[in-house]
PDB file of N, CA and C in Angstrom:
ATOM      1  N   UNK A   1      85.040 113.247 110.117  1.00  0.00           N
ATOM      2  CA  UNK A   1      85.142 112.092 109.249  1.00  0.00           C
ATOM      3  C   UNK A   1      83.786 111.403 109.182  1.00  0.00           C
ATOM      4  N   UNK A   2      83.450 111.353 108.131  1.00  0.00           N
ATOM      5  CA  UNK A   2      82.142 110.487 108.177  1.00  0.00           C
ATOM      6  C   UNK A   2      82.562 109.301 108.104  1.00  0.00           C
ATOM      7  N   UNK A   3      81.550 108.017 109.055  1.00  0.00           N
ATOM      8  CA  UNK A   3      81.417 106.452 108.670  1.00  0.00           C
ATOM      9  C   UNK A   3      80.249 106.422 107.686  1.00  0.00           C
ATOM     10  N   UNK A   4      80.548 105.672 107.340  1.00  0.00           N
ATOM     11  CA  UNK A   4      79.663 104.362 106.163  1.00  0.00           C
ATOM     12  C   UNK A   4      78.873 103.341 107.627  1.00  0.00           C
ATOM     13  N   UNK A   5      77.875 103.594 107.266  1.00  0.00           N
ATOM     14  CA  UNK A   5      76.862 102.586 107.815  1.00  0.00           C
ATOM     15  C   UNK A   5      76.635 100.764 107.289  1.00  0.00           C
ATOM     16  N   UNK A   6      77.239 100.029 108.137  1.00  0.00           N
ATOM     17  CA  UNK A   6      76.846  98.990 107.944  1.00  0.00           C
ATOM     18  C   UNK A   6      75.237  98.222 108.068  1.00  0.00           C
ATOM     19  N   UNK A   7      74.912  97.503 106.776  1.00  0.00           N
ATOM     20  CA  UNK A   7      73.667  97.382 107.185  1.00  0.00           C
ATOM     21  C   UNK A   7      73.152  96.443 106.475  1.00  0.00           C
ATOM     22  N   UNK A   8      72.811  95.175 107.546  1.00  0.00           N
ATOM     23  CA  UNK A   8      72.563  93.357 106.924  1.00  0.00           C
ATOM     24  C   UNK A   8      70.771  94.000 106.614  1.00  0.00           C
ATOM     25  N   UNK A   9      70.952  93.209 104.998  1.00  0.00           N
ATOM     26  CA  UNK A   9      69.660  92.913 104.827  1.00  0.00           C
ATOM     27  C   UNK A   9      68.638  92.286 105.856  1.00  0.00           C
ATOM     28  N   UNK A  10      67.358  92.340 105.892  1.00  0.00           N
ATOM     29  CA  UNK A  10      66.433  91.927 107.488  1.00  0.00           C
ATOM     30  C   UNK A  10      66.613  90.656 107.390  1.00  0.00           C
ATOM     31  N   UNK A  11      66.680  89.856 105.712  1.00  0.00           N
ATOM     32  CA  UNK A  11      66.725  88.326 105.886  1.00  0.00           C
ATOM     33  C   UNK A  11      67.826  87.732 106.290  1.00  0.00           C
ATOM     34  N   UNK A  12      68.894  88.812 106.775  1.00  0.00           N
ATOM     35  CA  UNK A  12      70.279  88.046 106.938  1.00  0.00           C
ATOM     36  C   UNK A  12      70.342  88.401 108.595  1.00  0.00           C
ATOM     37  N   UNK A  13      69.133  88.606 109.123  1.00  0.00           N
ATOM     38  CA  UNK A  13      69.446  88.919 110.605  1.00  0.00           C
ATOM     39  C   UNK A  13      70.022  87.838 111.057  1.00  0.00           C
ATOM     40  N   UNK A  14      69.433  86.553 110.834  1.00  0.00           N
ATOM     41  CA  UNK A  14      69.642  85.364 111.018  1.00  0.00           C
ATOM     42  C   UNK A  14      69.623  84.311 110.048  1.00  0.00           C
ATOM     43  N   UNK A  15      70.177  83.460 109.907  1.00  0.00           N
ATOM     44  CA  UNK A  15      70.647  82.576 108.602  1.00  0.00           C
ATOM     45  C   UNK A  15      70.840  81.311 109.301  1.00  0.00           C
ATOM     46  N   UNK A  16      71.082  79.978 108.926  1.00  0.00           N
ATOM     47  CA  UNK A  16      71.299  78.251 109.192  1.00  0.00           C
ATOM     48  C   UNK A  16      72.019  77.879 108.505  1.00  0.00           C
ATOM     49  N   UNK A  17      72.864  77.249 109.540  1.00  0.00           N
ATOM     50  CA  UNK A  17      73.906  76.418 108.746  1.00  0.00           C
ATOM     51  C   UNK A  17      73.638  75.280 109.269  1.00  0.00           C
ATOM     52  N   UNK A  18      73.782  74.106 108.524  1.00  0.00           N
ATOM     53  CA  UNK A  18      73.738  72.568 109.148  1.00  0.00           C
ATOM     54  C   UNK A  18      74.989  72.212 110.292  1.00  0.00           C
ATOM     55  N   UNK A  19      74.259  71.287 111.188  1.00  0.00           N
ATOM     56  CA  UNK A  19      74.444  71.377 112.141  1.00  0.00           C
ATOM     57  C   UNK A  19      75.846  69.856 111.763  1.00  0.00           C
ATOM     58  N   UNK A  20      76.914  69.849 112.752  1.00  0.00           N
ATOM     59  CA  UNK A  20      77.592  68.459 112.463  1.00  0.00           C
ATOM     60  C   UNK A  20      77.250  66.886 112.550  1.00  0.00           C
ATOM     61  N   UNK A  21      77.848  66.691 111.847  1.00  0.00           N
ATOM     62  CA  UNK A  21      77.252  65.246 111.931  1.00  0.00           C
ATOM     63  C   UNK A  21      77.640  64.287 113.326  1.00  0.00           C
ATOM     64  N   UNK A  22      76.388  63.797 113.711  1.00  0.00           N
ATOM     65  CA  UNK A  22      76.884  62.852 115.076  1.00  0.00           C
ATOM     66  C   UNK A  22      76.108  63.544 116.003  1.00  0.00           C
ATOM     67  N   UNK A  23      76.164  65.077 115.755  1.00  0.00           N
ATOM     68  CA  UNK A  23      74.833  65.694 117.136  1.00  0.00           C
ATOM     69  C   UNK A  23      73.751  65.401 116.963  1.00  0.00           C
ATOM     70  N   UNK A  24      73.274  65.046 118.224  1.00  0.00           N
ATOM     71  CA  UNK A  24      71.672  64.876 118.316  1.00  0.00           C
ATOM     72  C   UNK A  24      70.748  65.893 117.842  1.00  0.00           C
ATOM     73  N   UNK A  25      71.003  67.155 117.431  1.00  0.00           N
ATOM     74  CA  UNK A  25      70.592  67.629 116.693  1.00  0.00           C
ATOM     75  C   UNK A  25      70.409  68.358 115.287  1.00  0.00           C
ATOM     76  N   UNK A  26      71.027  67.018 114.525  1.00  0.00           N
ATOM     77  CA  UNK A  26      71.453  67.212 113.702  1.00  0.00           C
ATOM     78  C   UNK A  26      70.304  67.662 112.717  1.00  0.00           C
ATOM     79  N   UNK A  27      68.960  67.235 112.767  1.00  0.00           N
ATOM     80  CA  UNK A  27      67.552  67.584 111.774  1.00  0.00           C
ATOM     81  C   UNK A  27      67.831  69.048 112.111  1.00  0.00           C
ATOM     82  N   UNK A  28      68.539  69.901 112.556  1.00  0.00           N
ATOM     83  CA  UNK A  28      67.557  71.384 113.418  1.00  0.00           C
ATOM     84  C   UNK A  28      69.005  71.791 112.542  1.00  0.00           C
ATOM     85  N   UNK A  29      68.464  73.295 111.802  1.00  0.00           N
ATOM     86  CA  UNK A  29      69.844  74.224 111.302  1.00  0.00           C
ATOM     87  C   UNK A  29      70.089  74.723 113.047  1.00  0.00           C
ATOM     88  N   UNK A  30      71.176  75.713 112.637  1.00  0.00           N
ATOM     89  CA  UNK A  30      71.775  76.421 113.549  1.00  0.00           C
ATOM     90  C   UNK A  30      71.372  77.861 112.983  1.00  0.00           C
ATOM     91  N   UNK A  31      71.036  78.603 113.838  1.00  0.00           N
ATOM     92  CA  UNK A  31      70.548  79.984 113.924  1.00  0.00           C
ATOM     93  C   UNK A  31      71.704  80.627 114.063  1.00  0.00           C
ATOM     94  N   UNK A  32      72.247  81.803 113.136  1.00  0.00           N
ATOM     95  CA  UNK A  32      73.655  82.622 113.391  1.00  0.00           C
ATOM     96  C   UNK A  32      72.945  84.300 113.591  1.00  0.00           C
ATOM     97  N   UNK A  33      73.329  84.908 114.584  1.00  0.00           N
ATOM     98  CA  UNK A  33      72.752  86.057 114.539  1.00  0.00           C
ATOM     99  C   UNK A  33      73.659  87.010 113.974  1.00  0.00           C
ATOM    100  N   UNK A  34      73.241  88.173 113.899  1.00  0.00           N
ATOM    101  CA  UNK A  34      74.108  88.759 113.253  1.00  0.00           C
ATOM    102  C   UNK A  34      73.804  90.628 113.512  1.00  0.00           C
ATOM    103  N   UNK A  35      74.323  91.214 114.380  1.00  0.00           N
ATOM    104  CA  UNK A  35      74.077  92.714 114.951  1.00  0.00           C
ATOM    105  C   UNK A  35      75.210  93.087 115.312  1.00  0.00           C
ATOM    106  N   UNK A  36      75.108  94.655 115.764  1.00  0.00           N
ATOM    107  CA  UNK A  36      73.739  95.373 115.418  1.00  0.00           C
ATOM    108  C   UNK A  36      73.124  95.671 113.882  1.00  0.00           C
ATOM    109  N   UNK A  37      72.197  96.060 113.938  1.00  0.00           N
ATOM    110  CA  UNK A  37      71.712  96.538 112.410  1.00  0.00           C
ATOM    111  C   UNK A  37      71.272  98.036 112.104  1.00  0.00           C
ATOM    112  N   UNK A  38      71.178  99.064 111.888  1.00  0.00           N
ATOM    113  CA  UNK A  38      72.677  99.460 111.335  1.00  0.00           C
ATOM    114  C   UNK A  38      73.914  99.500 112.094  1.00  0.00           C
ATOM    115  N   UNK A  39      75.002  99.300 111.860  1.00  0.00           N
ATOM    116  CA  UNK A  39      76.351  99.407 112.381  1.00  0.00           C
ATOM    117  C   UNK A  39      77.307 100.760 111.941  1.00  0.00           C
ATOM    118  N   UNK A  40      78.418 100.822 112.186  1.00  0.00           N
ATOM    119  CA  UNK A  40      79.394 101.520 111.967  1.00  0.00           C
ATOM    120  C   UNK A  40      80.220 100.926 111.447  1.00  0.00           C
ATOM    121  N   UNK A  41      80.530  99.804 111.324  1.00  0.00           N
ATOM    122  CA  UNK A  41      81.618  98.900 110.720  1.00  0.00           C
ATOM    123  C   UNK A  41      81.891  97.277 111.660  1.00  0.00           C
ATOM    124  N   UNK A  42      81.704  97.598 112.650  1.00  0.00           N
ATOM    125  CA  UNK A  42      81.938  96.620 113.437  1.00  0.00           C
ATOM    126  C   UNK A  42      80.589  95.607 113.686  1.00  0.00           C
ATOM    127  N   UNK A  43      80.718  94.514 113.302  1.00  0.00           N
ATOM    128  CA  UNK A  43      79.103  93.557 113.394  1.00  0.00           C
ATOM    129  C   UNK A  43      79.748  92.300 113.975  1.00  0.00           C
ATOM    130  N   UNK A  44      79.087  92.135 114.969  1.00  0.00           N
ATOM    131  CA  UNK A  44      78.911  91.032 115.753  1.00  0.00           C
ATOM    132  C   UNK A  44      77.894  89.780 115.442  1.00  0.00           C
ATOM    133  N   UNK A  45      78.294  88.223 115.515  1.00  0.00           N
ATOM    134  CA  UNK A  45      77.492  87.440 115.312  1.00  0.00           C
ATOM    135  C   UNK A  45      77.865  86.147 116.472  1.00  0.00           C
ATOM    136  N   UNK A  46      76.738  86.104 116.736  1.00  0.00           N
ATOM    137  CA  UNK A  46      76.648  85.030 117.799  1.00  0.00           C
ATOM    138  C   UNK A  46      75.468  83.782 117.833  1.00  0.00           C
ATOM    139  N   UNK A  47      76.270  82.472 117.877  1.00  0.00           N
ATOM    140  CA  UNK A  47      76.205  81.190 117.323  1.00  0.00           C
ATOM    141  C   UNK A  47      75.309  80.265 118.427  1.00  0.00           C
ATOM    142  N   UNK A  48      74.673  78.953 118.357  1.00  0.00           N
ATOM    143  CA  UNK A  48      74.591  78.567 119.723  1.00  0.00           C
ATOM    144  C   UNK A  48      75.659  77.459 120.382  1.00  0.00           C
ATOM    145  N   UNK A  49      75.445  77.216 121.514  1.00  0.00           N
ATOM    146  CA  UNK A  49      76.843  76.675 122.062  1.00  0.00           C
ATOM    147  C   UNK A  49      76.775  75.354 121.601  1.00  0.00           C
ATOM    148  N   UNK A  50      75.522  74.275 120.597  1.00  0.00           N
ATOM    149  CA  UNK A  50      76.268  72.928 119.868  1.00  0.00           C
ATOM    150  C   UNK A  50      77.079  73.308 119.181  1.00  0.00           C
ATOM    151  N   UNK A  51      77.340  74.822 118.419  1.00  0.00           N
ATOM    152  CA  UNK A  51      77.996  74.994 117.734  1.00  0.00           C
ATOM    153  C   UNK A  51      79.615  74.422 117.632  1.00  0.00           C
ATOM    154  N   UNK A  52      80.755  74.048 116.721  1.00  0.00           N
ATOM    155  CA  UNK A  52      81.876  73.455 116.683  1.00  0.00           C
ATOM    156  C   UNK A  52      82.387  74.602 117.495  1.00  0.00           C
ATOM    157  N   UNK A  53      83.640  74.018 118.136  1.00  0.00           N
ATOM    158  CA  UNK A  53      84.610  74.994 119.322  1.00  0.00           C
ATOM    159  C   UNK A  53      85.308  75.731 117.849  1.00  0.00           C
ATOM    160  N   UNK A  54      86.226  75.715 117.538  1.00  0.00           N
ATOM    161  CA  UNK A  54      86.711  76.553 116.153  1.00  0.00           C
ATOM    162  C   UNK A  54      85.535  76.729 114.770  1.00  0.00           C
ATOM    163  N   UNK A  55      85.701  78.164 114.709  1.00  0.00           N
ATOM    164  CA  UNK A  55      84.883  78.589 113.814  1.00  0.00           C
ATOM    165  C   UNK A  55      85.699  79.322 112.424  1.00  0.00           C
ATOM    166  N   UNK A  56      85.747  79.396 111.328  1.00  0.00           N
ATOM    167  CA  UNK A  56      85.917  80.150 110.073  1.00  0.00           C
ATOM    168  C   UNK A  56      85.125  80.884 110.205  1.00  0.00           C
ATOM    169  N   UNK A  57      85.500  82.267 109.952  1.00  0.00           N
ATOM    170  CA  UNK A  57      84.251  83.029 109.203  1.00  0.00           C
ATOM    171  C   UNK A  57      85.422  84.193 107.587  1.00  0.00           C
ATOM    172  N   UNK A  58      84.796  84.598 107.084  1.00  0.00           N
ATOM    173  CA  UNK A  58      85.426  84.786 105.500  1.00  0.00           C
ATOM    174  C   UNK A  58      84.354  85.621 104.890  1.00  0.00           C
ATOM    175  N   UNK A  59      85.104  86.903 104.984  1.00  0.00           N
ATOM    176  CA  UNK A  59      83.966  88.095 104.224  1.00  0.00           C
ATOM    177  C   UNK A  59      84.758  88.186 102.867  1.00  0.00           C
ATOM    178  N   UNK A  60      83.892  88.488 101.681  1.00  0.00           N
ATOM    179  CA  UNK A  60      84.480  88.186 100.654  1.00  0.00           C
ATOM    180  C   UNK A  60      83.367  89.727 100.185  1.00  0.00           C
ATOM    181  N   UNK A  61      84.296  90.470  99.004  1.00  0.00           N
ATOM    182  CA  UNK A  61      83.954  91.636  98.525  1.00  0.00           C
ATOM    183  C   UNK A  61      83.253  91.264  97.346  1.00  0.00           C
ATOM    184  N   UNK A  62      82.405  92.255  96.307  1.00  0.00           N
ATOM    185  CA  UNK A  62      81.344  91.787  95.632  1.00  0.00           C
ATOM    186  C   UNK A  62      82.048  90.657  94.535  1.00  0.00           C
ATOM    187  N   UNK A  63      83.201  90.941  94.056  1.00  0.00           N
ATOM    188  CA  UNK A  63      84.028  90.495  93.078  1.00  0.00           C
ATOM    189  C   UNK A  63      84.700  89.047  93.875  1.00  0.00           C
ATOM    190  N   UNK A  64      84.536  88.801  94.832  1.00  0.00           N
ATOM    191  CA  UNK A  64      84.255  87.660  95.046  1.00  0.00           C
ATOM    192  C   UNK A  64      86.022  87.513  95.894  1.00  0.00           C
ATOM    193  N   UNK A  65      86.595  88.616  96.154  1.00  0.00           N
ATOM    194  CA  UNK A  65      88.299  88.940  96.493  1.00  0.00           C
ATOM    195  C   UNK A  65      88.002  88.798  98.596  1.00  0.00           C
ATOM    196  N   UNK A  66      88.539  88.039  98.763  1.00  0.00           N
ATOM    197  CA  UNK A  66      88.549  87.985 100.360  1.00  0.00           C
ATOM    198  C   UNK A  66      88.862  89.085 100.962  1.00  0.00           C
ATOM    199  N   UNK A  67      88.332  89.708 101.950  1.00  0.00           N
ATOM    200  CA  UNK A  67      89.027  91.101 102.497  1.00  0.00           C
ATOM    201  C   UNK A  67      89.014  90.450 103.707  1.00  0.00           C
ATOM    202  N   UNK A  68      88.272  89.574 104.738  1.00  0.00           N
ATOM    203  CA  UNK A  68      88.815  89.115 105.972  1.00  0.00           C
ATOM    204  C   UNK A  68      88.516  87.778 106.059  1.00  0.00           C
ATOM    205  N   UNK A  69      89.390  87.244 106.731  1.00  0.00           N
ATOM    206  CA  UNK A  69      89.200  85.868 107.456  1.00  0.00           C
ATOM    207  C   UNK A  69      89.995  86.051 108.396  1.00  0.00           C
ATOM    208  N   UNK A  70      89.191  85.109 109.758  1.00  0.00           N
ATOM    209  CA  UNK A  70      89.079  85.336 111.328  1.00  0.00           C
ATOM    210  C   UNK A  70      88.424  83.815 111.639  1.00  0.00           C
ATOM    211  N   UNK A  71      89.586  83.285 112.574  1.00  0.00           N
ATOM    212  CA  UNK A  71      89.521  81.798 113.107  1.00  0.00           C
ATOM    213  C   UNK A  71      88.785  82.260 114.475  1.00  0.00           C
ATOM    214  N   UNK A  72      87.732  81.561 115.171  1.00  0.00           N
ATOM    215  CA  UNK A  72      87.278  81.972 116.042  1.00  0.00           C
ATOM    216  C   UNK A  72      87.245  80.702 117.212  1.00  0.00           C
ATOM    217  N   UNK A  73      88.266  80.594 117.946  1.00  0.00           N
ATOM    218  CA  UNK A  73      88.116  79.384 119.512  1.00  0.00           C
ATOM    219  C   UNK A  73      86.949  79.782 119.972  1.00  0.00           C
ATOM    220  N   UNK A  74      85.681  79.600 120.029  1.00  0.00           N
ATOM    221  CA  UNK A  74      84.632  79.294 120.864  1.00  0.00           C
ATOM    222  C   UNK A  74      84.014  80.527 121.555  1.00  0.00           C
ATOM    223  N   UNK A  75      84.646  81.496 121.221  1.00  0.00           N
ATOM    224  CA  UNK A  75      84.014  82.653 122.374  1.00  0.00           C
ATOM    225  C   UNK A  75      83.407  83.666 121.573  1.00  0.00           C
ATOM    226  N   UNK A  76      82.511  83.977 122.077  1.00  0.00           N
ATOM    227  CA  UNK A  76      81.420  84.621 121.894  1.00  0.00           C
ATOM    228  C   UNK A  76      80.990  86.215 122.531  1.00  0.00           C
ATOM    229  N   UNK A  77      80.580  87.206 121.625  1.00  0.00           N
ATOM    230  CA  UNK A  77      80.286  86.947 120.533  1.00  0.00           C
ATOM    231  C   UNK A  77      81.240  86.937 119.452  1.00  0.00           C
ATOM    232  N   UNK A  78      81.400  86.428 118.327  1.00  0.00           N
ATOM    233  CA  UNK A  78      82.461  87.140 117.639  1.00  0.00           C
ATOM    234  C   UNK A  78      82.185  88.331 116.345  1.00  0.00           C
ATOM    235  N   UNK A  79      83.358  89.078 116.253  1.00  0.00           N
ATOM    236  CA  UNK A  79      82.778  90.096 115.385  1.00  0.00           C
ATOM    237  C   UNK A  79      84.235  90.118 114.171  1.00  0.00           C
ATOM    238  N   UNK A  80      83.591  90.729 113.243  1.00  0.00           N
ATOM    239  CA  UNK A  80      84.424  91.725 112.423  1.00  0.00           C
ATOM    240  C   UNK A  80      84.701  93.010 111.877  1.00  0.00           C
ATOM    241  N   UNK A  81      85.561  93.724 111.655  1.00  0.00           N
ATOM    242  CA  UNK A  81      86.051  95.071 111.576  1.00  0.00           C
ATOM    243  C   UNK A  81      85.909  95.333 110.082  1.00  0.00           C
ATOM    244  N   UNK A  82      84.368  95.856 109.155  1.00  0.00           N
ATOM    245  CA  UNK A  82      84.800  96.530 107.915  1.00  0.00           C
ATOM    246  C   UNK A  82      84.512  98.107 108.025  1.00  0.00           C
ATOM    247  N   UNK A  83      85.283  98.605 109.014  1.00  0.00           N
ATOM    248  CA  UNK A  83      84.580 100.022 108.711  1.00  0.00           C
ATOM    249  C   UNK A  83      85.904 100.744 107.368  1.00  0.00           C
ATOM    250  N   UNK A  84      86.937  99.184 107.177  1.00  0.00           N
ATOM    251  CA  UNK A  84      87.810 100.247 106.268  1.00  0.00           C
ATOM    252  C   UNK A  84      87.093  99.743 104.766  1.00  0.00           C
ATOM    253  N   UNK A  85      86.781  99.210 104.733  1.00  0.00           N
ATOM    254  CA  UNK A  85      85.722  98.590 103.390  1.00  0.00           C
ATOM    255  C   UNK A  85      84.742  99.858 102.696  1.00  0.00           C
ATOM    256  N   UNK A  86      84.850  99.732 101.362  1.00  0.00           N
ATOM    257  CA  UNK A  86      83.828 100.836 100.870  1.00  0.00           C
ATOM    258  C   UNK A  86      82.551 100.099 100.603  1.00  0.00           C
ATOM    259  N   UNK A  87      81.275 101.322 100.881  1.00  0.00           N
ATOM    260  CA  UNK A  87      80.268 100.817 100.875  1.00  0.00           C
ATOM    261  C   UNK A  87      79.932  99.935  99.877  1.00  0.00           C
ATOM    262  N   UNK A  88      79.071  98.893  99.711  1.00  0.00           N
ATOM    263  CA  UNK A  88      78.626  97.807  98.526  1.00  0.00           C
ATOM    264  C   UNK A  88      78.018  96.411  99.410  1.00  0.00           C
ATOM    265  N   UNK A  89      77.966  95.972  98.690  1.00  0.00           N
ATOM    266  CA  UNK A  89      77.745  93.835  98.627  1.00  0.00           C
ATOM    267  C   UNK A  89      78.662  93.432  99.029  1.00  0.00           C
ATOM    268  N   UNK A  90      78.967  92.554 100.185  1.00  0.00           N
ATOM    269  CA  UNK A  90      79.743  91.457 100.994  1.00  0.00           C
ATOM    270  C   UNK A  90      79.105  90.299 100.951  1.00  0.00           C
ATOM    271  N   UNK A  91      79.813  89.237 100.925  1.00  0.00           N
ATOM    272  CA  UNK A  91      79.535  87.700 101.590  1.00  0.00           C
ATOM    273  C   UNK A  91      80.533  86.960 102.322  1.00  0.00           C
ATOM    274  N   UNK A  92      79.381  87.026 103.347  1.00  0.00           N
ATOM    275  CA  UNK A  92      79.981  86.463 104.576  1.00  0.00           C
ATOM    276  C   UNK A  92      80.075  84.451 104.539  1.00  0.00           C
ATOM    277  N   UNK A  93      80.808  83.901 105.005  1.00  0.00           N
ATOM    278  CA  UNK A  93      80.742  82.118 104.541  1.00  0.00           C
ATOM    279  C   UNK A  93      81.176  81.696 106.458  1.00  0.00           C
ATOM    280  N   UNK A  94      80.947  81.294 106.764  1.00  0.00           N
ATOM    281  CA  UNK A  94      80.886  80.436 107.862  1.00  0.00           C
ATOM    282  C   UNK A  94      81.578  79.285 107.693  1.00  0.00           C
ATOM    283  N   UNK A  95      82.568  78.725 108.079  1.00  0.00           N
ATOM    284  CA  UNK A  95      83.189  77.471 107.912  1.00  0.00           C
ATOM    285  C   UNK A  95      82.830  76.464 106.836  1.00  0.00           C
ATOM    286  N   UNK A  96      82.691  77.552 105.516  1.00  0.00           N
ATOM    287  CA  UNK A  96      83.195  76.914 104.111  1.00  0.00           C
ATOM    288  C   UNK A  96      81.594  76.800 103.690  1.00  0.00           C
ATOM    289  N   UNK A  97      80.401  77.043 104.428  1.00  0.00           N
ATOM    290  CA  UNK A  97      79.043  76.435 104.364  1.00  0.00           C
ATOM    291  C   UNK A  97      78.552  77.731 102.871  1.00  0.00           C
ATOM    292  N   UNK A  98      77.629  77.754 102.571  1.00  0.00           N
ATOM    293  CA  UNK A  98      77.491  78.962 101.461  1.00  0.00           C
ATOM    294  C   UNK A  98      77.129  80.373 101.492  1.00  0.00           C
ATOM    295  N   UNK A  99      77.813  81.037 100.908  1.00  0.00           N
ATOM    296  CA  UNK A  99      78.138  82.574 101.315  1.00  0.00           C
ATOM    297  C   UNK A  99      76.306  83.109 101.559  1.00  0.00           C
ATOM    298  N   UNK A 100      76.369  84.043 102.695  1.00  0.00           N
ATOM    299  CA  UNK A 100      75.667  84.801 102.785  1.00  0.00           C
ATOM    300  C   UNK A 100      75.933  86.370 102.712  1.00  0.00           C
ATOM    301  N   UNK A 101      75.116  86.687 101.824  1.00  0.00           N
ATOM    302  CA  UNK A 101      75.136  88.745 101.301  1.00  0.00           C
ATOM    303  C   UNK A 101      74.967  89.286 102.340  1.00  0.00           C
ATOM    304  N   UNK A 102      76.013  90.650 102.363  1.00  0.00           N
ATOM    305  CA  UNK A 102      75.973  92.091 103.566  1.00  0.00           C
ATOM    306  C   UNK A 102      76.014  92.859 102.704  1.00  0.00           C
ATOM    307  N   UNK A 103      75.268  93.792 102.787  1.00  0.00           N
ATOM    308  CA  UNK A 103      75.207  95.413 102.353  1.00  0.00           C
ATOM    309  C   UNK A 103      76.189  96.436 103.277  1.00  0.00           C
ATOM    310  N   UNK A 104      76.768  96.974 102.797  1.00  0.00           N
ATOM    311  CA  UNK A 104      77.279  97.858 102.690  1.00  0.00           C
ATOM    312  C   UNK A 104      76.843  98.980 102.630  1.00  0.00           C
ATOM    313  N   UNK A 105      75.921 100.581 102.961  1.00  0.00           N
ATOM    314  CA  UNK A 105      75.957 101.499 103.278  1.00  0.00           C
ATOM    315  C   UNK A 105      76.383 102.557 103.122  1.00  0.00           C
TER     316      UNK A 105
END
């Protein structure tokens, strides 16, 4: 059986989302990582710990049709499963913040 290679553009190794309001570090984005690069289907991303204890995350297919959403309590790292996804363009959204593009393979 062949896999499809997952594989984040280099600018999406890492991406910022604004940080909540009330933290002291609120001027500073938040750094989201996002590996391995290439994958098999399974990609892991890991947040830093100001990050909120519950997380959204929401992969959405090129046509803009949700294929996963995954509530995440605080633990790390967290990942998602597209190895059943055909290769193309994904966007990934982080607790509603604005979609970021995955390639597909």
């Amino acid at each position: 059986m062949k896999k499809n290679l997952l594989l984040f553009i280099i600018s999406l190794l890492s991406f910022t989302l604004p940080t909540r309001a009330g933290d002291d570090n609120s001027d500073k984005p938040l750094v989201i990582k996002a590996y391995p690069n290439p994958s098999t289907g399974i990609v892991y991303f890991q947040l830093p710990a100001i990050t909120a204890k519950q997380i959204l995350l929401e992969v959405f297919n090129p046509i803009g049709t949700l294929v996963q959403k995954k509530v995440f309590d605080g633990q790390q790292p967290m990942s998602v499963d597209l190895r059943d996804q055909p290769k193309g363009l994904y966007y990934l959204r982080v607790n509603g913040a604005k979609a970021i593009p995955v390639v597909i393979y």
